[in-house]
Protein backbone atom coordinates (compact mmCIF):
# COMPACT_ATOMS: atom_id res chain seq x y z
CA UNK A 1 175.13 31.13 -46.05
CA UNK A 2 178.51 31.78 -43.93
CA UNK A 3 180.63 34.42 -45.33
CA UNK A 4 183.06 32.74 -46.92
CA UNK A 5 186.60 33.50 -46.37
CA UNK A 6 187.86 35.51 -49.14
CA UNK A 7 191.05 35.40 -50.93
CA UNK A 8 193.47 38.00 -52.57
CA UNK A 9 190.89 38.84 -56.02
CA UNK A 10 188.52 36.36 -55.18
CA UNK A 11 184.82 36.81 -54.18
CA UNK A 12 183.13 35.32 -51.36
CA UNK A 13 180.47 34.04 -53.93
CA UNK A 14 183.30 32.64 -55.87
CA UNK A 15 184.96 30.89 -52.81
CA UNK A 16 181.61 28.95 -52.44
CA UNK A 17 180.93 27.74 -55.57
CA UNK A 18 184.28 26.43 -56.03
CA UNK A 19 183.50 24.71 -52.17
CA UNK A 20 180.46 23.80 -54.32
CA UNK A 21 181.91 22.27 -57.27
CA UNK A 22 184.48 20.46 -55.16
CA UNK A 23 182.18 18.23 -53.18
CA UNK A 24 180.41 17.29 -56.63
CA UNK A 25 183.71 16.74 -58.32
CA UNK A 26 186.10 15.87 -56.00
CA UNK A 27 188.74 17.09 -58.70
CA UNK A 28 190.50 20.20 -58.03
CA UNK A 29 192.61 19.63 -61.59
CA UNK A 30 188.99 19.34 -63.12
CA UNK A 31 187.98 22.46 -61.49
CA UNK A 32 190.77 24.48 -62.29
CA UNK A 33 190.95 23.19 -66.28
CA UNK A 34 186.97 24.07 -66.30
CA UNK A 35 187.44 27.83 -64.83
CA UNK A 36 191.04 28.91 -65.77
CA UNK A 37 192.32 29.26 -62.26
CA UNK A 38 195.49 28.16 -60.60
CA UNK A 39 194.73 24.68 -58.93
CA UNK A 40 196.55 25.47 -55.68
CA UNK A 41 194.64 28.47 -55.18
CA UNK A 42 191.56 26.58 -55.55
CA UNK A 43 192.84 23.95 -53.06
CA UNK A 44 194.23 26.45 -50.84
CA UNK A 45 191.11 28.40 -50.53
CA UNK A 46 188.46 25.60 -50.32
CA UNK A 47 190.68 24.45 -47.26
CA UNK A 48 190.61 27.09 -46.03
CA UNK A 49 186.71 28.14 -46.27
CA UNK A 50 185.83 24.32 -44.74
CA UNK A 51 187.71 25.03 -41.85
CA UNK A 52 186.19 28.41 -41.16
CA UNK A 53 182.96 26.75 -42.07
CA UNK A 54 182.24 22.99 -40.91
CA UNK A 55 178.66 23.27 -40.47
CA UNK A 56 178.06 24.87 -43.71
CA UNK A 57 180.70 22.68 -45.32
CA UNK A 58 178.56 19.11 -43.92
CA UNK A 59 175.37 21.04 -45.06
CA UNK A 60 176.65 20.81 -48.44
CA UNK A 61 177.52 17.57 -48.61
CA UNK A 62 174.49 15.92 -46.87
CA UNK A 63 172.75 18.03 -49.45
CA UNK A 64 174.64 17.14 -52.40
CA UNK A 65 174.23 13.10 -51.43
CA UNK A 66 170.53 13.58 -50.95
CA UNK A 67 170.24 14.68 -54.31
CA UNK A 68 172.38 11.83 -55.47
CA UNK A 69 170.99 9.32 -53.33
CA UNK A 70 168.02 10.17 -55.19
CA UNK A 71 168.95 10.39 -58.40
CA UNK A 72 170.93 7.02 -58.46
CA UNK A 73 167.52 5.40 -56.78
CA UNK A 74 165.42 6.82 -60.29
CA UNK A 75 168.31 5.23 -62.29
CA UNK A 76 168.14 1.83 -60.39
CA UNK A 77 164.39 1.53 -60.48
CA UNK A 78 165.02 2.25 -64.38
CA UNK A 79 167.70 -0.24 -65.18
CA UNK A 80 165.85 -2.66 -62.65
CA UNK A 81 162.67 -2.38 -64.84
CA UNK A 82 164.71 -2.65 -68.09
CA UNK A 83 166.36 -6.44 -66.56
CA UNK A 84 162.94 -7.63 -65.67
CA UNK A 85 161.56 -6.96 -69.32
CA UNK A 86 164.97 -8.63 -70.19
CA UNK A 87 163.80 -11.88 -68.22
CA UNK A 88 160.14 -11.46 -69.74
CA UNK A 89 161.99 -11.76 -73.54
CA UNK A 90 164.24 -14.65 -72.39
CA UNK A 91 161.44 -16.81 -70.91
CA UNK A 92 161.37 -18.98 -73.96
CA UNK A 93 165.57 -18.15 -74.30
CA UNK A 94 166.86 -20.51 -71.29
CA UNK A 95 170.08 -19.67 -72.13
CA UNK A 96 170.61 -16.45 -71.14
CA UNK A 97 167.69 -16.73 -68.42
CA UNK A 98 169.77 -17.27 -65.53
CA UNK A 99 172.00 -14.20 -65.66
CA UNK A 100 169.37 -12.27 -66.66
CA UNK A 101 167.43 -12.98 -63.78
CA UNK A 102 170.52 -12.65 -61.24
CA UNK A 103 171.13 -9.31 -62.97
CA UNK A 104 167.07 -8.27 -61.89
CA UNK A 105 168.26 -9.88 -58.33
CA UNK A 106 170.95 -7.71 -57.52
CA UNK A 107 169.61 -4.21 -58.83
CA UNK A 108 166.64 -5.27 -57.14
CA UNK A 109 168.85 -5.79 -53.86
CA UNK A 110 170.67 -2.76 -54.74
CA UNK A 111 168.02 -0.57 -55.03
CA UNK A 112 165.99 -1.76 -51.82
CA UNK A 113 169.32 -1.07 -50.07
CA UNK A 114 169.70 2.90 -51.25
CA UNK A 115 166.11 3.14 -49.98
CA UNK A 116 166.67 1.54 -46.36
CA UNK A 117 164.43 -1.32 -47.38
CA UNK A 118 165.31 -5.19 -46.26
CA UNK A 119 166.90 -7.20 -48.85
CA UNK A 120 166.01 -10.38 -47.63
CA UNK A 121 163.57 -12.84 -44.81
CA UNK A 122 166.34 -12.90 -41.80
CA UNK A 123 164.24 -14.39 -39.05
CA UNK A 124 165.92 -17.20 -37.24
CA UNK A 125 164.19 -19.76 -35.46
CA UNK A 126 165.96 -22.11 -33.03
CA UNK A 127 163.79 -25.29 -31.96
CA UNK A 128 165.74 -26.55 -28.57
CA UNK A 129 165.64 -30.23 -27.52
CA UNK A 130 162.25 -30.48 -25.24
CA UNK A 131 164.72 -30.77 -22.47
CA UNK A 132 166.87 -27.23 -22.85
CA UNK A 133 163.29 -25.70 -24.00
CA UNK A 134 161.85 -27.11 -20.20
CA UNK A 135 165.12 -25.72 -18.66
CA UNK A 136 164.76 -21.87 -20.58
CA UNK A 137 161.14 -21.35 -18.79
């Protein structure tokens, strides 16, 4: 870990975890009702540490969206499962069949898509009049 730059009463450590807390939250207000400190000095200071530290500071966040990534793949793959049982109870149920099965469609899309998978058959095939096709060889 860089050593983060410290401020007037505040520890490096400190410094850190508020650099931390801020790329989870976003929220400096949220940060500063949630530890009791002035919001500007937690603003002024995270600024501050990401500029004296922008490898660190994008080693953090590629972390931190790992993780997410991650975590919002498990809850896909859940709620996926849970709109497929969903279409399984409405077989008989045509009335609610259709959304339920565009619902499994597009977390089904969705969740292919967080893991770099293809949603869908793209090849193209172009048939050319026997003529242009005689011309291409």
């Amino acid at each position: 870990m860089a050593r983060p730059l410290q401020s007037k009463g505040m520890s490096a450590e400190m410094i850190y975890s508020l650099v931390c807390r801020w790329v989870e939250t976003g929220n400096f207000t949220r940060i500063a009702e949630e530890t009791g400190l002035v919001r500007q000095t937690i603003s002024d200071n995270v600024h501050r540490w990401i500029e004296k530290n922008p490898e660190e500071y994008k080693n953090i966040v590629d972390t931190f969206w790992a993780r997410n990534k991650q975590e919002m793949i498990f809850k896909n793959n859940n709620t996926t499962h849970k709109a497929l049982d969903k279409v399984n109870e409405l077989l008989d149920d045509t009335t609610s069949l259709k959304e339920a099965s565009m619902a499994y469609g597009i977390l089904y899309d969705k969740g292919a898509l967080m893991k770099g998978e293809a949603t869908s058959n793209s090849a193209v095939v172009i048939k050319m009049a026997d003529s242009v096709e005689e011309l291409s060889k």
